[in-house]
PDB file of N, CA and C in Angstrom:
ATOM      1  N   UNK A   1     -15.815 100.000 294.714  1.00  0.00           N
ATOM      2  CA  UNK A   1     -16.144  98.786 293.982  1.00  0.00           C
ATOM      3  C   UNK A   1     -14.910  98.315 293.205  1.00  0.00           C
ATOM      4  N   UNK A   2     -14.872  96.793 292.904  1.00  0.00           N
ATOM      5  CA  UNK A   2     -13.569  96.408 292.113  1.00  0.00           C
ATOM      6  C   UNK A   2     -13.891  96.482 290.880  1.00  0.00           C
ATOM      7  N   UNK A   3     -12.638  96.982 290.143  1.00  0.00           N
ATOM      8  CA  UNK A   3     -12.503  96.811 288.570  1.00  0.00           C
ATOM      9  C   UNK A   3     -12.748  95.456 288.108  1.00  0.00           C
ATOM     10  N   UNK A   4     -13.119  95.208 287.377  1.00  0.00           N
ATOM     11  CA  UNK A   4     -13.320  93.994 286.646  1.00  0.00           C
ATOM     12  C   UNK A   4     -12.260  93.599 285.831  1.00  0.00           C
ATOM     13  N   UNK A   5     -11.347  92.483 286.015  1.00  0.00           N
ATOM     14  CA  UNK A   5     -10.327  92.274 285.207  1.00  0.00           C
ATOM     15  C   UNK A   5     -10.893  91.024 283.916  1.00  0.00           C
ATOM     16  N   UNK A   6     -10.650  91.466 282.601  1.00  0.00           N
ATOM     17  CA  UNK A   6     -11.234  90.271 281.655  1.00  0.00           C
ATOM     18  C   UNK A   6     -10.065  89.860 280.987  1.00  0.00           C
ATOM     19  N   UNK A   7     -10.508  88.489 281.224  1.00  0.00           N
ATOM     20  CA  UNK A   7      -9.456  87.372 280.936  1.00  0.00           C
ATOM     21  C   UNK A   7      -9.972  87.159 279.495  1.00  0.00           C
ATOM     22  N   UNK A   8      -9.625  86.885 278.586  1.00  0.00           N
ATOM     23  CA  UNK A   8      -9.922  86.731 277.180  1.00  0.00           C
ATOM     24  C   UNK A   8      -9.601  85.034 276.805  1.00  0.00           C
ATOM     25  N   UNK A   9     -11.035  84.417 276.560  1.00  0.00           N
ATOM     26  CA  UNK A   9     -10.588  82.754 276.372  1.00  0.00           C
ATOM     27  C   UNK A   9     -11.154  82.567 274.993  1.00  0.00           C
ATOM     28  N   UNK A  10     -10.167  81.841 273.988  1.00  0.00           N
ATOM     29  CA  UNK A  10     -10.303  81.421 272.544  1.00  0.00           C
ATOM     30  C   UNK A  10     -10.857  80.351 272.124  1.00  0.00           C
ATOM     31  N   UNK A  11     -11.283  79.410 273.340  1.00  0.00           N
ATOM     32  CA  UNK A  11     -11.947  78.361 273.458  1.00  0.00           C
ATOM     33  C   UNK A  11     -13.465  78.341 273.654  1.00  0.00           C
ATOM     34  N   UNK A  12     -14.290  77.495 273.799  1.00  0.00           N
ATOM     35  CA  UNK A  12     -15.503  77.663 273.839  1.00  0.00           C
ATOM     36  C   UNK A  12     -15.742  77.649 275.708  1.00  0.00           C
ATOM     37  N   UNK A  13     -14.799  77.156 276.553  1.00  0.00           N
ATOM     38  CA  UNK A  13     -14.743  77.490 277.664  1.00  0.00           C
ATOM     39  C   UNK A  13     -13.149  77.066 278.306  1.00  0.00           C
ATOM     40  N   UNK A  14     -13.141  77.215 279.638  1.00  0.00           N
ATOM     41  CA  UNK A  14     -12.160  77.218 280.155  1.00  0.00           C
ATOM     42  C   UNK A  14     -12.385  76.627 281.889  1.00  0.00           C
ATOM     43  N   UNK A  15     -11.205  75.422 282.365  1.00  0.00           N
ATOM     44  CA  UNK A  15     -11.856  74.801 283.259  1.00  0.00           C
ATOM     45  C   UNK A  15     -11.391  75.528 284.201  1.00  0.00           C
ATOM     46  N   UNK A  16     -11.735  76.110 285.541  1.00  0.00           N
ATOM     47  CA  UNK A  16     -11.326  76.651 286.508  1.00  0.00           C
ATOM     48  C   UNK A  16     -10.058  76.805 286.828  1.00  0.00           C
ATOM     49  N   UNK A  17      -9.024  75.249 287.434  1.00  0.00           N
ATOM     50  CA  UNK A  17      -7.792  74.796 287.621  1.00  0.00           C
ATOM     51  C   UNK A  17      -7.119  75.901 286.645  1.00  0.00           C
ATOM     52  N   UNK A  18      -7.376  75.749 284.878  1.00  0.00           N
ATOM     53  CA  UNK A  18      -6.532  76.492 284.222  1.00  0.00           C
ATOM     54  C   UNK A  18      -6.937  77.792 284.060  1.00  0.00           C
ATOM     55  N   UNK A  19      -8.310  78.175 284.670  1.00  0.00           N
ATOM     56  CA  UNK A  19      -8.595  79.624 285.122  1.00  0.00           C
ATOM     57  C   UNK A  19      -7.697  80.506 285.843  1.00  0.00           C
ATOM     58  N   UNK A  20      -7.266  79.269 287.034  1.00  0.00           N
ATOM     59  CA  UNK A  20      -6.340  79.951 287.947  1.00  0.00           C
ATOM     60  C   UNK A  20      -4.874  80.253 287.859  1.00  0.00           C
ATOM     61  N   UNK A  21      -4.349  79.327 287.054  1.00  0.00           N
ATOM     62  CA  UNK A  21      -2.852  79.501 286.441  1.00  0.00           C
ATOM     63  C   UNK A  21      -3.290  80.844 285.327  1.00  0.00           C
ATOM     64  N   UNK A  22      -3.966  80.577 285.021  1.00  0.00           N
ATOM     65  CA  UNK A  22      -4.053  81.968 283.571  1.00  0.00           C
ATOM     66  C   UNK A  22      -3.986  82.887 284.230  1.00  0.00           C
ATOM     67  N   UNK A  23      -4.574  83.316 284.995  1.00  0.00           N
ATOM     68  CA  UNK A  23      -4.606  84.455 286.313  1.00  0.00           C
ATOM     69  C   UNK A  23      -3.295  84.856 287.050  1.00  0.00           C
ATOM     70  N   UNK A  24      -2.893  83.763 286.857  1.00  0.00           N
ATOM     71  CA  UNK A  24      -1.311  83.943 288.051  1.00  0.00           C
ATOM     72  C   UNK A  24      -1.972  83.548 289.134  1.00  0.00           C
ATOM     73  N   UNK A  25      -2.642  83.400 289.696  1.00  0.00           N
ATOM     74  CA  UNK A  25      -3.170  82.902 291.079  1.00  0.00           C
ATOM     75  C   UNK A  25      -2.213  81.455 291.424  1.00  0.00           C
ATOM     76  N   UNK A  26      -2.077  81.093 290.788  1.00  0.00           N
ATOM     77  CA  UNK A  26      -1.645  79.377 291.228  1.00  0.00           C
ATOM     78  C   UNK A  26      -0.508  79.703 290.455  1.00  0.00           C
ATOM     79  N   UNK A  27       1.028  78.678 290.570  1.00  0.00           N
ATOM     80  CA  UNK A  27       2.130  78.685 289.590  1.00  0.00           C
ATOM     81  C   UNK A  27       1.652  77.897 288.918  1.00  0.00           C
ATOM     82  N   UNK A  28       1.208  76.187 289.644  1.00  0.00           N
ATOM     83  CA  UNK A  28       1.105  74.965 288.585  1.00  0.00           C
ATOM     84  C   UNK A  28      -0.103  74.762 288.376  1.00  0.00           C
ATOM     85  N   UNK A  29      -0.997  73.633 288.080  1.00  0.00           N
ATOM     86  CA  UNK A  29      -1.910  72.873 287.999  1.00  0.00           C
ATOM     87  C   UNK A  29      -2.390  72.032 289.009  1.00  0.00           C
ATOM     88  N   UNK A  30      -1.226  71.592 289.283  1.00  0.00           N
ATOM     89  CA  UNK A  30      -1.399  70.767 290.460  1.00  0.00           C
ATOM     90  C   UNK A  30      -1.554  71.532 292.409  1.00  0.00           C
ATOM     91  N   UNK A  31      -1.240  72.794 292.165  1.00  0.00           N
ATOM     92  CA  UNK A  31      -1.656  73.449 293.204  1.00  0.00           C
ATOM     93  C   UNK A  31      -3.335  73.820 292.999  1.00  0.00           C
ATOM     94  N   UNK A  32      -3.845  73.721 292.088  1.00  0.00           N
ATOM     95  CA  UNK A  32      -5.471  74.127 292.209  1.00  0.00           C
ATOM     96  C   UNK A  32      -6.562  73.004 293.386  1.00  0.00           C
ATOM     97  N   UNK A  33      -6.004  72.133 293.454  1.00  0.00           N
ATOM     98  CA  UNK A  33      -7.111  71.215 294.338  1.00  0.00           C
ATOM     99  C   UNK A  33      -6.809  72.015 296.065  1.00  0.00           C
ATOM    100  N   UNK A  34      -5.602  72.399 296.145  1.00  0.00           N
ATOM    101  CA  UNK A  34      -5.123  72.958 297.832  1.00  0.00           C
ATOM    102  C   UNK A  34      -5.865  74.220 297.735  1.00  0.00           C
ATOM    103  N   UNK A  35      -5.149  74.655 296.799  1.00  0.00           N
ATOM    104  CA  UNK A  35      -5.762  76.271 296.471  1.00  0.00           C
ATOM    105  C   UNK A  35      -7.494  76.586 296.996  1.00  0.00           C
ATOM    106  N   UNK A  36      -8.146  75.453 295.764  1.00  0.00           N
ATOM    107  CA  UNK A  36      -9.646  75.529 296.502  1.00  0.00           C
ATOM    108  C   UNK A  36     -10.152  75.036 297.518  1.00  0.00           C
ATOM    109  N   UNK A  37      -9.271  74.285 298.056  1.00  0.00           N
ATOM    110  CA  UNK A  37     -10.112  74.249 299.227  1.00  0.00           C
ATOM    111  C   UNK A  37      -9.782  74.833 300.234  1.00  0.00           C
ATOM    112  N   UNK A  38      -8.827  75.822 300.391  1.00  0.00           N
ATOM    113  CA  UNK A  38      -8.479  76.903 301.335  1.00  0.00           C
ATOM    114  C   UNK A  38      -8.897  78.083 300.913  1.00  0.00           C
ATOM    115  N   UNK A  39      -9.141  78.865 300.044  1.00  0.00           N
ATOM    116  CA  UNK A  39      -9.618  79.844 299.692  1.00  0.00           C
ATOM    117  C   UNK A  39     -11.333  80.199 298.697  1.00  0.00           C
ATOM    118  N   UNK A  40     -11.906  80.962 299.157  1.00  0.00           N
ATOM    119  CA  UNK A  40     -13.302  80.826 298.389  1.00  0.00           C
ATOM    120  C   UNK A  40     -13.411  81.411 297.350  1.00  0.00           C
ATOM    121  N   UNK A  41     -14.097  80.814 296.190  1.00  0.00           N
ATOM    122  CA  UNK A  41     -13.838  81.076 295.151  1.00  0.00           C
ATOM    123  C   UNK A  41     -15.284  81.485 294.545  1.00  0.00           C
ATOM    124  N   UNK A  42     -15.484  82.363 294.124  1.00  0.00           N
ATOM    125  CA  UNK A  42     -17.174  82.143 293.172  1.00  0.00           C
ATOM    126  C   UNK A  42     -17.372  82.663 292.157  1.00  0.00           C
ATOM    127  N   UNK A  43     -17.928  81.729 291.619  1.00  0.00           N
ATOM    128  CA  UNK A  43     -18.200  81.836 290.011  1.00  0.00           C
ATOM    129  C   UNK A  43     -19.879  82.058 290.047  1.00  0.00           C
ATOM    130  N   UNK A  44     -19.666  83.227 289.178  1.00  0.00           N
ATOM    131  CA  UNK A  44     -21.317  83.470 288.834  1.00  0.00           C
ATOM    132  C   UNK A  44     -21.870  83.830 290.322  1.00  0.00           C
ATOM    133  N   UNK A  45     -21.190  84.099 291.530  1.00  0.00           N
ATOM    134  CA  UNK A  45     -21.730  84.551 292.697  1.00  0.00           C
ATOM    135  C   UNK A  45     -22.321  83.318 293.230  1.00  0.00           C
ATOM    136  N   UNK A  46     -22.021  81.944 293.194  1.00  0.00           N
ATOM    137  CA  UNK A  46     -21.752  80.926 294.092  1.00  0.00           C
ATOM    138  C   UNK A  46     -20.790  80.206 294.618  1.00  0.00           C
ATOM    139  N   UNK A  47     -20.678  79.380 295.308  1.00  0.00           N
ATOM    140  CA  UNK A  47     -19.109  79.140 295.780  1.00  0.00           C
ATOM    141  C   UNK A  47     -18.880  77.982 294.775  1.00  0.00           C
ATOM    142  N   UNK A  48     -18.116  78.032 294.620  1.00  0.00           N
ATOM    143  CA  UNK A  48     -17.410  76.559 293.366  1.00  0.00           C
ATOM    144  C   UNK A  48     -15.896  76.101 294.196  1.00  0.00           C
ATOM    145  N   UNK A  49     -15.856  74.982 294.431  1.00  0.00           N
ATOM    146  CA  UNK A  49     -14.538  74.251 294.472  1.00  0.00           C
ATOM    147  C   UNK A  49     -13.902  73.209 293.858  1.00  0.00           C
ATOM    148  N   UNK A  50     -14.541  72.985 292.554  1.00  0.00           N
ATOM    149  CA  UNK A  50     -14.472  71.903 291.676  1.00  0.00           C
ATOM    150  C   UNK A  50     -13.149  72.600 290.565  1.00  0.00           C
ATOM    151  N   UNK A  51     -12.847  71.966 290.676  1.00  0.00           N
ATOM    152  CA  UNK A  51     -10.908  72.769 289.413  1.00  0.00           C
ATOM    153  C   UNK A  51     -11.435  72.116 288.276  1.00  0.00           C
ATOM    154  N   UNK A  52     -12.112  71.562 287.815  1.00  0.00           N
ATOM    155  CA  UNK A  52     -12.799  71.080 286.358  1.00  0.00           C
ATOM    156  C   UNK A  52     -14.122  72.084 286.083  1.00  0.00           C
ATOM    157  N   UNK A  53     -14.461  72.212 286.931  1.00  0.00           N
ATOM    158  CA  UNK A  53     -15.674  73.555 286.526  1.00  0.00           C
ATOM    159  C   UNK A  53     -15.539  74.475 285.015  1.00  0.00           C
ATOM    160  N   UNK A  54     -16.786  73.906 284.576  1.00  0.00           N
ATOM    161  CA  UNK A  54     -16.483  74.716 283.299  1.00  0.00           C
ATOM    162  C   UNK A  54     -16.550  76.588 282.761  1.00  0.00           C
ATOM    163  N   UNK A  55     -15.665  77.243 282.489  1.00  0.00           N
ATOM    164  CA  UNK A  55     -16.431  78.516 283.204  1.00  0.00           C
ATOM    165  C   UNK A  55     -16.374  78.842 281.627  1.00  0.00           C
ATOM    166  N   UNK A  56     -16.960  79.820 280.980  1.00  0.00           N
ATOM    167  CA  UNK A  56     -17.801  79.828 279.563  1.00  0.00           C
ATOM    168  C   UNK A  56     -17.795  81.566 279.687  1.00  0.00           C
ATOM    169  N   UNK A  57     -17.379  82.438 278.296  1.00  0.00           N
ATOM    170  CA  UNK A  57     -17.664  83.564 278.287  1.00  0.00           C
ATOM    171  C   UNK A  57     -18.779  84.293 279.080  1.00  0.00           C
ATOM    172  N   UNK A  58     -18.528  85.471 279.621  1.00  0.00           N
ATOM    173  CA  UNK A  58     -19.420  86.165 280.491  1.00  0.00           C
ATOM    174  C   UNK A  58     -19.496  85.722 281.567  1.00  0.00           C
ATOM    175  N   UNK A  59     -18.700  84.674 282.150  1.00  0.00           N
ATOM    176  CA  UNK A  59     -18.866  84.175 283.651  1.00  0.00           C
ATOM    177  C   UNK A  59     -18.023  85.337 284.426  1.00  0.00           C
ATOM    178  N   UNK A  60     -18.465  85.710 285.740  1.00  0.00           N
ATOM    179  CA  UNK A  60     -17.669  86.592 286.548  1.00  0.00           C
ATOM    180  C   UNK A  60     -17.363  85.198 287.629  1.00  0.00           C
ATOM    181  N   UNK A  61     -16.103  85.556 287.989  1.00  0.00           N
ATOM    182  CA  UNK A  61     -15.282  84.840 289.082  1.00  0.00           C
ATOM    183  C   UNK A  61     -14.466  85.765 289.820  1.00  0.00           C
ATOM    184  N   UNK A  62     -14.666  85.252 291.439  1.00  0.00           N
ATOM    185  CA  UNK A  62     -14.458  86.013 292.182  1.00  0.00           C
ATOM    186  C   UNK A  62     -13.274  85.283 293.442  1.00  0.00           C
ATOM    187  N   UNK A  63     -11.690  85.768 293.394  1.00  0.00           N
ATOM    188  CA  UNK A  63     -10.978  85.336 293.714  1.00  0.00           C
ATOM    189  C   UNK A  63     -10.138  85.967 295.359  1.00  0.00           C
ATOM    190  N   UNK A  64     -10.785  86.201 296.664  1.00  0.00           N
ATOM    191  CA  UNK A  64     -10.163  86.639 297.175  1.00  0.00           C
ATOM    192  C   UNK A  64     -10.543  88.352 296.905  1.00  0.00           C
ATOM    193  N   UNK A  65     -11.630  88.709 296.687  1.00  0.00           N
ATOM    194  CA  UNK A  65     -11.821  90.158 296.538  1.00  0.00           C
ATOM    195  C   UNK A  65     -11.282  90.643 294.721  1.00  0.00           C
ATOM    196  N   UNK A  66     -10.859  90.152 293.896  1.00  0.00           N
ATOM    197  CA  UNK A  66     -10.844  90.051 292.728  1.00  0.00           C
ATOM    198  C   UNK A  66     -11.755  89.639 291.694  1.00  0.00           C
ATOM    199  N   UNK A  67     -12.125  90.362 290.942  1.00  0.00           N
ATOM    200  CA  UNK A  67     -13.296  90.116 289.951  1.00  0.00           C
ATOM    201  C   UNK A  67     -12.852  89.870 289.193  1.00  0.00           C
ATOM    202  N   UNK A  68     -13.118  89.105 287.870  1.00  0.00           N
ATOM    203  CA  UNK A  68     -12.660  88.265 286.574  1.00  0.00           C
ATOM    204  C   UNK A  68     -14.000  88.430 286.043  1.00  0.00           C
ATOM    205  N   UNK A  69     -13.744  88.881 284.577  1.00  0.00           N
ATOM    206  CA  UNK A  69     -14.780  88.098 283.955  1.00  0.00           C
ATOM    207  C   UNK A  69     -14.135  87.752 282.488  1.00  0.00           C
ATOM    208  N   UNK A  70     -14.794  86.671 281.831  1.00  0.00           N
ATOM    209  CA  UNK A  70     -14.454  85.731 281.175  1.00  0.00           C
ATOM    210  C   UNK A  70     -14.544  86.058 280.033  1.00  0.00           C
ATOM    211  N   UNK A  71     -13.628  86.843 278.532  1.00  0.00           N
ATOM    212  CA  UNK A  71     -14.483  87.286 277.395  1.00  0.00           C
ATOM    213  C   UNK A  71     -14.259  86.713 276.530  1.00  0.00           C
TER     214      UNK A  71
END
């Protein structure tokens, strides 16, 4: 099973796009619209491809066999 990696957000949430730069997954911002739609992404164990998606403490996101969750 995968470790769970927790990303720590100071905000009341955090939009996907800058989910993925926080991660290192993406370099810029502007790579998140290619990014999702070539690779599957799920949040909360559905597929999401929206880079504005709001993701909110306790969300798990799932990147390519990588677990995130949101604290």
């Amino acid at each position: 099973m995968n470790e769970k990696k927790i990303i720590p957000i100071t905000t009341e949430y955090i939009k996907l796009g800058q989910f993925l730069k926080v991660t290192g997954t993406i370099s810029s911002g502007s790579d998140a619209k290619f990014f999702l739609s070539e690779n599957k992404i799920l949040v909360n164990g559905e597929t999401e491809n929206r880079r504005g998606k709001k993701l909110y403490k306790n969300y798990t996101v799932e990147i390519n066999g990588t677990i995130f969750e949101i604290g």
